[in-house]
N, C-alpha and C. Protein backbone atom coordinates (compact mmCIF):
# COMPACT_ATOMS: atom_id res chain seq x y z
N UNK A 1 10.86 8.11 -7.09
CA UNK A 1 9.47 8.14 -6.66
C UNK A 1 9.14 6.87 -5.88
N UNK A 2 8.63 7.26 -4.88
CA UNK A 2 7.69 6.03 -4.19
C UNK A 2 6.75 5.54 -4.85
N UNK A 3 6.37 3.67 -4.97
CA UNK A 3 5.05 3.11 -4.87
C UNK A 3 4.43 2.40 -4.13
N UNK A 4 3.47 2.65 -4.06
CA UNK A 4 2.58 2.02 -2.95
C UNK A 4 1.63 0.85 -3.98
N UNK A 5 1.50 -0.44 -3.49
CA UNK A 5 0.92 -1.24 -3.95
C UNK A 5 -0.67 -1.43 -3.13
N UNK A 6 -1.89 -1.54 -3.75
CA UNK A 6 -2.83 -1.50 -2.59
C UNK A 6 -3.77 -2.64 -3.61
N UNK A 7 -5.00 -2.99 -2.97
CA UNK A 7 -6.04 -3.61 -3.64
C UNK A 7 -6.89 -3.20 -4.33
N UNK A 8 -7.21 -1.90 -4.09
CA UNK A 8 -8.83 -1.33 -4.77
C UNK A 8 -8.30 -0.02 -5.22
N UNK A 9 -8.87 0.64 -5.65
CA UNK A 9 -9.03 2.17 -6.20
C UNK A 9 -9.50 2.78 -4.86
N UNK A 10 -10.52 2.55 -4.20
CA UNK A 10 -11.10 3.09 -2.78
C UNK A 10 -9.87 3.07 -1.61
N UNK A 11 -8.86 2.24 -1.76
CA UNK A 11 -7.67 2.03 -0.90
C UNK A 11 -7.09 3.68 -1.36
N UNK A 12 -7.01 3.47 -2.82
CA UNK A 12 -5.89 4.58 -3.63
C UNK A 12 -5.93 6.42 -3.48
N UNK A 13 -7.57 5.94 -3.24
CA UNK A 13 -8.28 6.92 -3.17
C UNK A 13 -8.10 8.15 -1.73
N UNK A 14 -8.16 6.72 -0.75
CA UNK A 14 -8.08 7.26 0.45
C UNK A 14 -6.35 8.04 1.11
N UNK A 15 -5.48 7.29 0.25
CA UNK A 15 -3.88 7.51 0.60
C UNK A 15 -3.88 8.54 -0.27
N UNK A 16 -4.00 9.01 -1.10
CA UNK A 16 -4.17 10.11 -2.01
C UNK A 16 -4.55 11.50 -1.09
N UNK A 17 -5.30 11.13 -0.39
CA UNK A 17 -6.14 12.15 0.37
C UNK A 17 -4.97 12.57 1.61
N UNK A 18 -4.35 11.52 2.09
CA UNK A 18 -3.98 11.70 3.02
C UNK A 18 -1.71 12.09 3.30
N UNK A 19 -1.77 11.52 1.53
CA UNK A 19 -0.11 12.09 1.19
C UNK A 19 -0.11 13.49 0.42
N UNK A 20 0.72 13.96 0.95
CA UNK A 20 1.74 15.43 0.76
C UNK A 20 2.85 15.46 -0.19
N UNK A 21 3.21 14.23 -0.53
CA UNK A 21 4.06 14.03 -1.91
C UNK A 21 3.74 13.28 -3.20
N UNK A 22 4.30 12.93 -4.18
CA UNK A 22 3.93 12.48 -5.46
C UNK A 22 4.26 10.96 -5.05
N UNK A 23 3.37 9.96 -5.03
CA UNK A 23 3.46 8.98 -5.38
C UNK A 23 2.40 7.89 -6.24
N UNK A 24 3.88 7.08 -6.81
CA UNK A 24 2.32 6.51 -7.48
C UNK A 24 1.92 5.20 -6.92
N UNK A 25 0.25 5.06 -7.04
CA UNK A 25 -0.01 3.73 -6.26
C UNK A 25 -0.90 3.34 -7.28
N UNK A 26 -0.10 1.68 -6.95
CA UNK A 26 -0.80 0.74 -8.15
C UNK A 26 -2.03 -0.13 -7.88
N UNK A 27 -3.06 -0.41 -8.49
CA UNK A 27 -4.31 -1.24 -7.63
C UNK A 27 -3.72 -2.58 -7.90
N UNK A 28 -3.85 -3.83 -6.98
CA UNK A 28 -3.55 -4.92 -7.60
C UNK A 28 -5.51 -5.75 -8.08
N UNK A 29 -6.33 -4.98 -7.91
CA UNK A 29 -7.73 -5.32 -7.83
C UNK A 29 -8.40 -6.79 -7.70
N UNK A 30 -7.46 -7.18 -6.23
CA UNK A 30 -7.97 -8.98 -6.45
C UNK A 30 -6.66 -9.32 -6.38
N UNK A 31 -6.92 -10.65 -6.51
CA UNK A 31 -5.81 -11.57 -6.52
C UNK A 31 -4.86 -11.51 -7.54
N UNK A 32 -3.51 -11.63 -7.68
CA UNK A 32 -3.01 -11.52 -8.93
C UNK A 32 -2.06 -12.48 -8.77
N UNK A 33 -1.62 -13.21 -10.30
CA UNK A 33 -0.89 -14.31 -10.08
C UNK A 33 0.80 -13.51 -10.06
N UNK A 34 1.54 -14.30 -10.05
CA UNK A 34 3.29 -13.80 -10.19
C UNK A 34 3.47 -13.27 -11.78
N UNK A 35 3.26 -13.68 -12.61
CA UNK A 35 3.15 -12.97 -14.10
C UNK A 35 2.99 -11.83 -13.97
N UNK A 36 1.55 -11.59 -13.97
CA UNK A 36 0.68 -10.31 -13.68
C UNK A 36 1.73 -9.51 -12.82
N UNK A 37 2.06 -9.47 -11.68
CA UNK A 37 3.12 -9.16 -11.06
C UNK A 37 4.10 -8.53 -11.44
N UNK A 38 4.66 -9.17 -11.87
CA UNK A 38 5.91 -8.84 -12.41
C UNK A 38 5.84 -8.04 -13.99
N UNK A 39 4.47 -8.43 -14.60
CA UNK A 39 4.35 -7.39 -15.55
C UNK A 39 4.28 -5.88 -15.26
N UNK A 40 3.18 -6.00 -14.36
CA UNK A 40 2.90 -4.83 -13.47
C UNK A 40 4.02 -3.42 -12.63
N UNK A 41 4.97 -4.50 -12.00
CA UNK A 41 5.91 -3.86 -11.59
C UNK A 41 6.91 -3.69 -12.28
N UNK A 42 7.52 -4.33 -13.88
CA UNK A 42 8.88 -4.39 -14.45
C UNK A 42 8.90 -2.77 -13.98
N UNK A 43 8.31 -1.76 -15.01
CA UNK A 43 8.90 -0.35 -14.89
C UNK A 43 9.18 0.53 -13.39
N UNK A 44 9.24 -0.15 -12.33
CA UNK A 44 9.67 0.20 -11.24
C UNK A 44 9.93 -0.32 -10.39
N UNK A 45 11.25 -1.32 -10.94
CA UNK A 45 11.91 -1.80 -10.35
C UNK A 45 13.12 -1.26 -9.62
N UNK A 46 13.92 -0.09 -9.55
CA UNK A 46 14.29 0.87 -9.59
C UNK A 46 13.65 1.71 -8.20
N UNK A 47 12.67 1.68 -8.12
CA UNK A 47 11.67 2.58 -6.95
C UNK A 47 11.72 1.98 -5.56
N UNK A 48 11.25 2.53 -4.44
CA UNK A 48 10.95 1.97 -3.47
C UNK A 48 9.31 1.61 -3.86
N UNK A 49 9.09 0.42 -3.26
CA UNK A 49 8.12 -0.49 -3.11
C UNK A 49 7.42 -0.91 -1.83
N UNK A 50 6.25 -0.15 -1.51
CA UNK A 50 5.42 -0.33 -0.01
C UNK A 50 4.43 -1.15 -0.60
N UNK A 51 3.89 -2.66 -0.09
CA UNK A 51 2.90 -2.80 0.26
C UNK A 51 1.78 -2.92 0.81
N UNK A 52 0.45 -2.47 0.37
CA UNK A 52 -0.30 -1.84 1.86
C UNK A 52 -1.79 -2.57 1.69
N UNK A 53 -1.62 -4.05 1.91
CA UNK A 53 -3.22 -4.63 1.69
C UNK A 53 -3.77 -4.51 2.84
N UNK A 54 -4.96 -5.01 2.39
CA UNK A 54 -6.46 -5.52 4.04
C UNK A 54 -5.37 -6.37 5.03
N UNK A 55 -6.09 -6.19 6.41
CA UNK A 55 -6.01 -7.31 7.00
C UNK A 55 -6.57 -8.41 7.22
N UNK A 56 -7.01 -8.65 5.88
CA UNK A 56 -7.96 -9.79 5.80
C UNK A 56 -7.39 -10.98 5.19
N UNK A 57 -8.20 -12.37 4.98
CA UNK A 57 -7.80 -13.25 4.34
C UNK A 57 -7.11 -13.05 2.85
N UNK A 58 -7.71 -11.99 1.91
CA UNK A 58 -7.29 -12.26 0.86
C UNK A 58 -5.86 -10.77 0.55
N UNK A 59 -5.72 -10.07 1.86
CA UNK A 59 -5.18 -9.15 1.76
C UNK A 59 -3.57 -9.92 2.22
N UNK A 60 -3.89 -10.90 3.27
CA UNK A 60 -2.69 -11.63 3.47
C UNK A 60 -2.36 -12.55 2.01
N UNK A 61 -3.16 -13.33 1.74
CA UNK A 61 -2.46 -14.13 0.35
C UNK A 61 -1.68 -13.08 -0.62
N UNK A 62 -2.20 -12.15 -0.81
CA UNK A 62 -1.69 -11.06 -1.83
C UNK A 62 -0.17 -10.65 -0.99
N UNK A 63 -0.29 -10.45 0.31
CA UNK A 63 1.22 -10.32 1.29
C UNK A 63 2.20 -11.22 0.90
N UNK A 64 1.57 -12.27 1.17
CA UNK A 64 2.19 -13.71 0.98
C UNK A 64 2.85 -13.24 -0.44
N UNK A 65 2.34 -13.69 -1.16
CA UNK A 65 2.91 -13.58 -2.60
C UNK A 65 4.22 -12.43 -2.79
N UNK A 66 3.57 -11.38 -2.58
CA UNK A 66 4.92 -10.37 -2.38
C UNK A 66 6.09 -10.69 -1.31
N UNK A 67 5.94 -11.50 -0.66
CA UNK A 67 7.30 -11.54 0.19
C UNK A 67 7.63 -12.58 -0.42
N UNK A 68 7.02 -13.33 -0.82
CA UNK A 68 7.56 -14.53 -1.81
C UNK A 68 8.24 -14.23 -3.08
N UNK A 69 7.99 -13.45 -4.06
CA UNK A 69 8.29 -12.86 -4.77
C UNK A 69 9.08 -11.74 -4.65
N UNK A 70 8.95 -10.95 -4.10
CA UNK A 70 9.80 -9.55 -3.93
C UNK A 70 10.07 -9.12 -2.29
N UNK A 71 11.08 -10.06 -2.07
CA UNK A 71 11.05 -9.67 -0.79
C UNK A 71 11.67 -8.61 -0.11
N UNK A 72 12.09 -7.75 -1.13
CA UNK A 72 12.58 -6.34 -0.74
C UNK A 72 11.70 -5.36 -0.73
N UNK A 73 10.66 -5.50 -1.03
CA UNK A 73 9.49 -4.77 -0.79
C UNK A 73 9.24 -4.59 1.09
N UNK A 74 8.82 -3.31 0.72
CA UNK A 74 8.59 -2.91 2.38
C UNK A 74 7.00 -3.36 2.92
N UNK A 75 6.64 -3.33 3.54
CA UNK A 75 5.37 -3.76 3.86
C UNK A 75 4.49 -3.27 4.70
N UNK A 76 3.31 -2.47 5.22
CA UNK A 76 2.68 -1.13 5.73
C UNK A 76 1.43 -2.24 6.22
N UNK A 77 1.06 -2.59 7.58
CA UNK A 77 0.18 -2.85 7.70
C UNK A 77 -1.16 -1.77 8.74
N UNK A 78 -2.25 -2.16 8.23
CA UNK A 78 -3.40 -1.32 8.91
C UNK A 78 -3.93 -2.22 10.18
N UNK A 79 -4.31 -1.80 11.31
CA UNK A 79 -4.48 -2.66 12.33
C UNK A 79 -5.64 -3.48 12.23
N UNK A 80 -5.64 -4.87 12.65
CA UNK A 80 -6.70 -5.69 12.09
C UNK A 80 -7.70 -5.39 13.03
N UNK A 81 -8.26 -4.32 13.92
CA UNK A 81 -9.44 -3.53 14.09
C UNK A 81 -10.43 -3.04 12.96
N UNK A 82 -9.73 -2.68 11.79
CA UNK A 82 -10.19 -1.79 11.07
C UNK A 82 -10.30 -2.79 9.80
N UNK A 83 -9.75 -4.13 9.77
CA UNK A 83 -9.69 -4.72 8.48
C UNK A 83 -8.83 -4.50 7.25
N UNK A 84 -10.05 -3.12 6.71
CA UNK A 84 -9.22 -2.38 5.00
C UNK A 84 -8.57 -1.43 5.27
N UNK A 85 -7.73 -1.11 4.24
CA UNK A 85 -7.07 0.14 4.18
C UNK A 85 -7.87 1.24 4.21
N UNK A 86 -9.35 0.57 3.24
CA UNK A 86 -10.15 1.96 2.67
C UNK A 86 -10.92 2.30 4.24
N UNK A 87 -10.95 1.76 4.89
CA UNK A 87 -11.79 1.36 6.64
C UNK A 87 -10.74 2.22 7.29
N UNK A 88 -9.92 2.24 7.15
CA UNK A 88 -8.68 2.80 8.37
C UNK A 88 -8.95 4.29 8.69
N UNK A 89 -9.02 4.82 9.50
CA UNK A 89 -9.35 6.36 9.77
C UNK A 89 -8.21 6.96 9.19
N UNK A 90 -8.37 8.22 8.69
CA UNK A 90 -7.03 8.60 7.98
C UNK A 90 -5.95 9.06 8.88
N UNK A 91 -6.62 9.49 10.29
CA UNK A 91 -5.08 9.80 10.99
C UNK A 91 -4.21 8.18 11.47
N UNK A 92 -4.68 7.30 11.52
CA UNK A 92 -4.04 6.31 11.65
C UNK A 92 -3.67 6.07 10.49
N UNK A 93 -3.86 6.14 9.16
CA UNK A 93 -3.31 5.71 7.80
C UNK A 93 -1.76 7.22 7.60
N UNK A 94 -2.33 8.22 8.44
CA UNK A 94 -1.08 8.96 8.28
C UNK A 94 0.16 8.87 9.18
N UNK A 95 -0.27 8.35 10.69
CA UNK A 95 0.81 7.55 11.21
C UNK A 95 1.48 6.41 10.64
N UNK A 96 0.27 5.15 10.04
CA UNK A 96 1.57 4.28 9.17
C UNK A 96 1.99 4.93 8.17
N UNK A 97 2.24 5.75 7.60
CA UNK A 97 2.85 6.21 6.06
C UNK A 97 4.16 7.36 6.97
N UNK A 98 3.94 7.85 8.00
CA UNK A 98 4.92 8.73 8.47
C UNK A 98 5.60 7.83 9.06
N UNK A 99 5.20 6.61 9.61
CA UNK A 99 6.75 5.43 10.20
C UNK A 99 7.28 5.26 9.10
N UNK A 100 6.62 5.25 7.90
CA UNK A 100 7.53 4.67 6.41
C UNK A 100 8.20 6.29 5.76
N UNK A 101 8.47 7.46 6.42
CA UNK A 101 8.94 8.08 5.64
C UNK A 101 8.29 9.25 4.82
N UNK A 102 6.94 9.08 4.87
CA UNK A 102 5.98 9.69 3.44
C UNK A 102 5.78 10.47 4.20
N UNK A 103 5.50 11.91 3.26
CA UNK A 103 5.19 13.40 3.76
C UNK A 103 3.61 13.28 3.58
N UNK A 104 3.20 14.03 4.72
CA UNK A 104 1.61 13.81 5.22
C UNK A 104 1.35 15.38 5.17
N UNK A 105 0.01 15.29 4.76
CA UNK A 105 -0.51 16.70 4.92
C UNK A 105 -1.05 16.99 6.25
N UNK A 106 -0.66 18.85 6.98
CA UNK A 106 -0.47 18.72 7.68
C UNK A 106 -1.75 18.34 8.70
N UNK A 107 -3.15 18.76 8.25
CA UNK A 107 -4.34 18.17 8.95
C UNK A 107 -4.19 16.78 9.15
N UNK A 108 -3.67 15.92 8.73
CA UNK A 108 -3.97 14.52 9.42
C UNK A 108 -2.80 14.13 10.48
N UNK A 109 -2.02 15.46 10.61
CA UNK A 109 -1.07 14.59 11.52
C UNK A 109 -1.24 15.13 12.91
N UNK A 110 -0.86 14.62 14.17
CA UNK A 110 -1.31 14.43 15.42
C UNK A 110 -0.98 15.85 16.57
């Protein structure tokens, strides 16, 4: 199974809407230290790992940290037009998830 790492529930909410397969996505809700982290992720370590924050200030620190920490994690960004994930129009949130692989339902795709 795929996970998708995001910031909010409203992020989770919106990729939900817009994937065609089972994945699970984790909120990181805020800042989280490396502990938290790694508590968070032990049970899927094993999985592929997308991260998909804001393009904002605190969406990069949270980046930061994951490439610092897990740098095998893949990484999904939304164009900094739009800022949030939860902001991103969904056919552009279904083009980045179809460069990464993920099955899209078929209304959002082009």
């Amino acid at each position: 199974m795929k996970i998708i790492i995001v910031e909010g529930g409203s992020d989770r909410k919106r990729l939900l809407k817009v994937l065609a397969e089972p994945v699970h996505i984790i909120c990181t809700n805020g800042t989280v230290s490396t502990y938290r982290l790694e508590e968070l992720l032990e049970p899927y370590e094993e999985h592929e790992v997308f991260v998909f924050v804001d393009a904002d200030e605190s969406g990069e620190k949270i980046r930061t940290l994951f490439k610092r920490e897990f740098p095998e994690f893949f990484h999904l960004y939304t164009d900094k037009i739009y800022k949030e994930v939860e902001k991103t129009p969904y056919k552009t949130l279904a083009t980045i998830l179809l460069g990464a692989d993920f099955k899209i339902r078929s209304e959002f795709l082009f």
